[in-house]
Structures are given as C-alpha cells and as structure tokens.
N, C-alpha and C. Protein backbone atom coordinates (compact mmCIF):
# COMPACT_ATOMS: atom_id res chain seq x y z
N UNK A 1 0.85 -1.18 0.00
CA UNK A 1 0.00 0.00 0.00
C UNK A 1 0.90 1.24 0.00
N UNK A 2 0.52 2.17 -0.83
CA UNK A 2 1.13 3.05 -0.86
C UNK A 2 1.01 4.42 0.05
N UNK A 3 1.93 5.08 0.42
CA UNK A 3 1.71 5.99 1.73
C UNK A 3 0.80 7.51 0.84
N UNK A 4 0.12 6.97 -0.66
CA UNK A 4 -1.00 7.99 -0.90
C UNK A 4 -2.22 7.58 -0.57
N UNK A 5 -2.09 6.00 -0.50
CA UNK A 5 -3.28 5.38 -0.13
C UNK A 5 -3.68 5.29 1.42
N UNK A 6 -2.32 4.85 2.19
CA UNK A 6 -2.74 4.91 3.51
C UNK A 6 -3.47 6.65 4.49
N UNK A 7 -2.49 7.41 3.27
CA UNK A 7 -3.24 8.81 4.11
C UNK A 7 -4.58 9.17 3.01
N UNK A 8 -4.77 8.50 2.22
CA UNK A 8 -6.83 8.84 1.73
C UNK A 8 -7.65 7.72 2.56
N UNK A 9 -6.79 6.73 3.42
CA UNK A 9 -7.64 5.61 4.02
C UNK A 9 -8.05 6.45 5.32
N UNK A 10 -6.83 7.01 6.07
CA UNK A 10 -6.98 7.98 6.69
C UNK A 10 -7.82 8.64 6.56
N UNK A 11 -7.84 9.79 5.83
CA UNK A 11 -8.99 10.62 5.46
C UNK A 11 -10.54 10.10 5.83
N UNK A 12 -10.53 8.96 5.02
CA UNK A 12 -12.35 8.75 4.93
C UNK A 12 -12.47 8.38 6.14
N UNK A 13 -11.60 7.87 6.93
CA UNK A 13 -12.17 7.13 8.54
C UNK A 13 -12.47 8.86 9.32
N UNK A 14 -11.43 9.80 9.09
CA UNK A 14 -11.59 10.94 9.94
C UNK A 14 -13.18 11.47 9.39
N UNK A 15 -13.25 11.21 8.04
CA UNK A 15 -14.80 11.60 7.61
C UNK A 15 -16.40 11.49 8.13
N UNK A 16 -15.75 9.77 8.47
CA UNK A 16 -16.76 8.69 8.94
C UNK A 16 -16.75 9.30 10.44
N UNK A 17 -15.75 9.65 11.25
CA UNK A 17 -16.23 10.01 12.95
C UNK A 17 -16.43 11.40 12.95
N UNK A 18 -15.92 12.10 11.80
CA UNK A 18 -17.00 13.41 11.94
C UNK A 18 -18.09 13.27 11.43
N UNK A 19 -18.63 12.31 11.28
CA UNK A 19 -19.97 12.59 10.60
C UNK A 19 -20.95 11.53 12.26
N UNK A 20 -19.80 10.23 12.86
CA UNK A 20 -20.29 10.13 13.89
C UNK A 20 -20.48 10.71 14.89
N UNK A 21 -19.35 11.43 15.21
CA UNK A 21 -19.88 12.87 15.87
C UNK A 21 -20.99 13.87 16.14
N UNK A 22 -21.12 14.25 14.45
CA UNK A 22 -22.13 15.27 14.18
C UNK A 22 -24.05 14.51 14.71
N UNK A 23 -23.66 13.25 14.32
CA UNK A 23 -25.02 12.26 15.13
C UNK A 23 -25.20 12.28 16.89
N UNK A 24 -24.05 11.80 17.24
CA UNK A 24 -24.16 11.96 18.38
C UNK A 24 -24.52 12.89 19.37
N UNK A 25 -23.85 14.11 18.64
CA UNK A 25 -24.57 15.65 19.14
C UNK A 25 -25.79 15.58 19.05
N UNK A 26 -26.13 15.26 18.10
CA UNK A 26 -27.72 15.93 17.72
C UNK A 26 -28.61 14.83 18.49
N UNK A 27 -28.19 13.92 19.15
CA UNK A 27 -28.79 12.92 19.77
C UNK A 27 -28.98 13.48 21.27
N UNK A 28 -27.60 13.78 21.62
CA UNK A 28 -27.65 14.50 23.16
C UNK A 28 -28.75 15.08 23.71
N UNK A 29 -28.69 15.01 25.18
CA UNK A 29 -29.29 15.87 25.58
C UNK A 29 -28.72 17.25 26.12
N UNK A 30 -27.77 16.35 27.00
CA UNK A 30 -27.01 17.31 27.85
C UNK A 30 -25.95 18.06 26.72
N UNK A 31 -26.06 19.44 27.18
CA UNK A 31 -25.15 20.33 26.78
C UNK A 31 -24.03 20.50 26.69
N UNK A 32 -23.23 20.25 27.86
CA UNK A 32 -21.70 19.94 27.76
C UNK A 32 -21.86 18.56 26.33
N UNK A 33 -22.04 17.78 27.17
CA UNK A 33 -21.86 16.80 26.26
C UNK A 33 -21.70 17.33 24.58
N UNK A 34 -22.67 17.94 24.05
CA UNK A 34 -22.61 18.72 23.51
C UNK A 34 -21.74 19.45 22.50
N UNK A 35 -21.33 20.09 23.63
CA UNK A 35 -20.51 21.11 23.38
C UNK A 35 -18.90 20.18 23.27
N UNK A 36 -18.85 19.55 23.84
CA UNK A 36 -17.64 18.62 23.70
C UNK A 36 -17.47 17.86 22.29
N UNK A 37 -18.47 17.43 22.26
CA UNK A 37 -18.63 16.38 20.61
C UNK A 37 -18.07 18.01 19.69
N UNK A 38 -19.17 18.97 19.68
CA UNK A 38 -18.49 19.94 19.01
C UNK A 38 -16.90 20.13 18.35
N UNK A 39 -16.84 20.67 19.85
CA UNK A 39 -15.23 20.97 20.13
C UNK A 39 -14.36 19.80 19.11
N UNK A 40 -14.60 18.68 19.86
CA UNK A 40 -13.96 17.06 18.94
C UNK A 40 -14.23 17.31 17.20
N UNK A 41 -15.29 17.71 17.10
CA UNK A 41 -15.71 17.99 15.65
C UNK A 41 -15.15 19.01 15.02
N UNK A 42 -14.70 20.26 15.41
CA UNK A 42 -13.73 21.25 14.95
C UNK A 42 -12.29 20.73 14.86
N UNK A 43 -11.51 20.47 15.69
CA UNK A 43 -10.62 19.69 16.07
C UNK A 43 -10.68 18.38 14.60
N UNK A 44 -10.91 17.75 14.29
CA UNK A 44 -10.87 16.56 13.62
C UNK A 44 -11.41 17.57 12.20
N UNK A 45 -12.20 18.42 11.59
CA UNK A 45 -11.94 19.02 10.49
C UNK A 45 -10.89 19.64 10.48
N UNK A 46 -9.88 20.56 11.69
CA UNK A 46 -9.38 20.68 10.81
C UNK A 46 -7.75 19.99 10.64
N UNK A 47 -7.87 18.29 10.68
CA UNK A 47 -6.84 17.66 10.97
C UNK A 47 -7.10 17.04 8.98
N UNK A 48 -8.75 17.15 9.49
CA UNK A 48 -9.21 16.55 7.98
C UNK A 48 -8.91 18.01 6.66
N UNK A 49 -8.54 18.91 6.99
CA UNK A 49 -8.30 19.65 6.08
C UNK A 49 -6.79 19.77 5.89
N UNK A 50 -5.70 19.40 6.37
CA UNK A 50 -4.61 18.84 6.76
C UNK A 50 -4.70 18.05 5.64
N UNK A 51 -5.01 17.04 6.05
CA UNK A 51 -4.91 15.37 5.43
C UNK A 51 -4.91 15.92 3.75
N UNK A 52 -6.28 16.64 3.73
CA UNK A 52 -7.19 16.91 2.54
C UNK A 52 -5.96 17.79 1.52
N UNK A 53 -5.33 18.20 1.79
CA UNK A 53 -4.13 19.05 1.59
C UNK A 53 -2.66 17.99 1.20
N UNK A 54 -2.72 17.35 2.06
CA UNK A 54 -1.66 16.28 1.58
C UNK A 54 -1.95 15.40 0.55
N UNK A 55 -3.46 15.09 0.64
CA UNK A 55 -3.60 14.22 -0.41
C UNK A 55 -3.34 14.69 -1.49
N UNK A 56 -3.50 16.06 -1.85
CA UNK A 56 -3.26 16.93 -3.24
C UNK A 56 -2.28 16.89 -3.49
N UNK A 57 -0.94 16.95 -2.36
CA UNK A 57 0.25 16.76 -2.57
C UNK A 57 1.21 15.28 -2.67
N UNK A 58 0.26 14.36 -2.62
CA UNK A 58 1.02 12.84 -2.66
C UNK A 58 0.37 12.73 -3.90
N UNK A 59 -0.94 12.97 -4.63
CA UNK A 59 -1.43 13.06 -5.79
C UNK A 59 -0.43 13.38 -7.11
N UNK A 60 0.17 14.40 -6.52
CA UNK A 60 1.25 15.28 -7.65
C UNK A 60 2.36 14.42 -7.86
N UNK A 61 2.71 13.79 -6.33
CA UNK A 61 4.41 12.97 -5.99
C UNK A 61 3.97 11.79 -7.02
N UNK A 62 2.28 11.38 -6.91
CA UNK A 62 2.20 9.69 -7.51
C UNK A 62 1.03 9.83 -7.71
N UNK A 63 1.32 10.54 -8.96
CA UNK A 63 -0.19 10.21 -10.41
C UNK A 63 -0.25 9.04 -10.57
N UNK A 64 0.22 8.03 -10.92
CA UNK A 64 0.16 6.56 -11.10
C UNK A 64 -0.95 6.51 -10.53
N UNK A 65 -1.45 6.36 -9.18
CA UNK A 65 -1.92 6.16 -7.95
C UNK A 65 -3.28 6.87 -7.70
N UNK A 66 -3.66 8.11 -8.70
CA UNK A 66 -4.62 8.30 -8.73
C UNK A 66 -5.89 7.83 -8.45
C-alpha cells in the first residue's frame, strides 16, 4: 500500500467520525456533552483539512496512484 493510499484511508475514517460525531450531538441531551462532541468535531476538520491538503500533494508525488 502506498503511503497515498494509507493517508486517503486515513482521510475517509476521519470523515466517517466526523460525521459520527455530528449524530451523536444531535442525539444529546445534555449540553456539555454537547458542546464537547463539538469541540472534537472542529478539532478533527481541521486535521481533515490537513490530510485533505496532503492528499493533493502525494497526488502530484504519484499520479500513477490516482
């Protein structure tokens, strides 16, 4: 596996728990709680906009791989 593939495998999992996240909030009751999933959810976009950024740049290193 190639280290363009392991960081887009990356990617979609960080996708998949912000999107579990964004459920879980909206499930809550309690507020902190809340507000914490939030917080976790800012935090993890912008690790996913990171990633999202590298991938453009391992893209360029290894078109092959597209």
């Amino acid at each position: 596996m190639t280290v363009g593939a392991q960081v887009k495998g990356c990617f979609s999992s960080l996708k998949s728990m912000e999107a579990g996240l964004q459920v879980l909030a909206n499930k809550t009751q309690d507020a902190e709680s809340r507000q914490n999933y939030s917080d976790v959810q800012k935090l993890i976009a912008e690790i996913k906009n990171d990633l999202q950024m590298q991938v453009i740049e391992l893209s360029k290193e290894e078109p092959q791989y597209k």
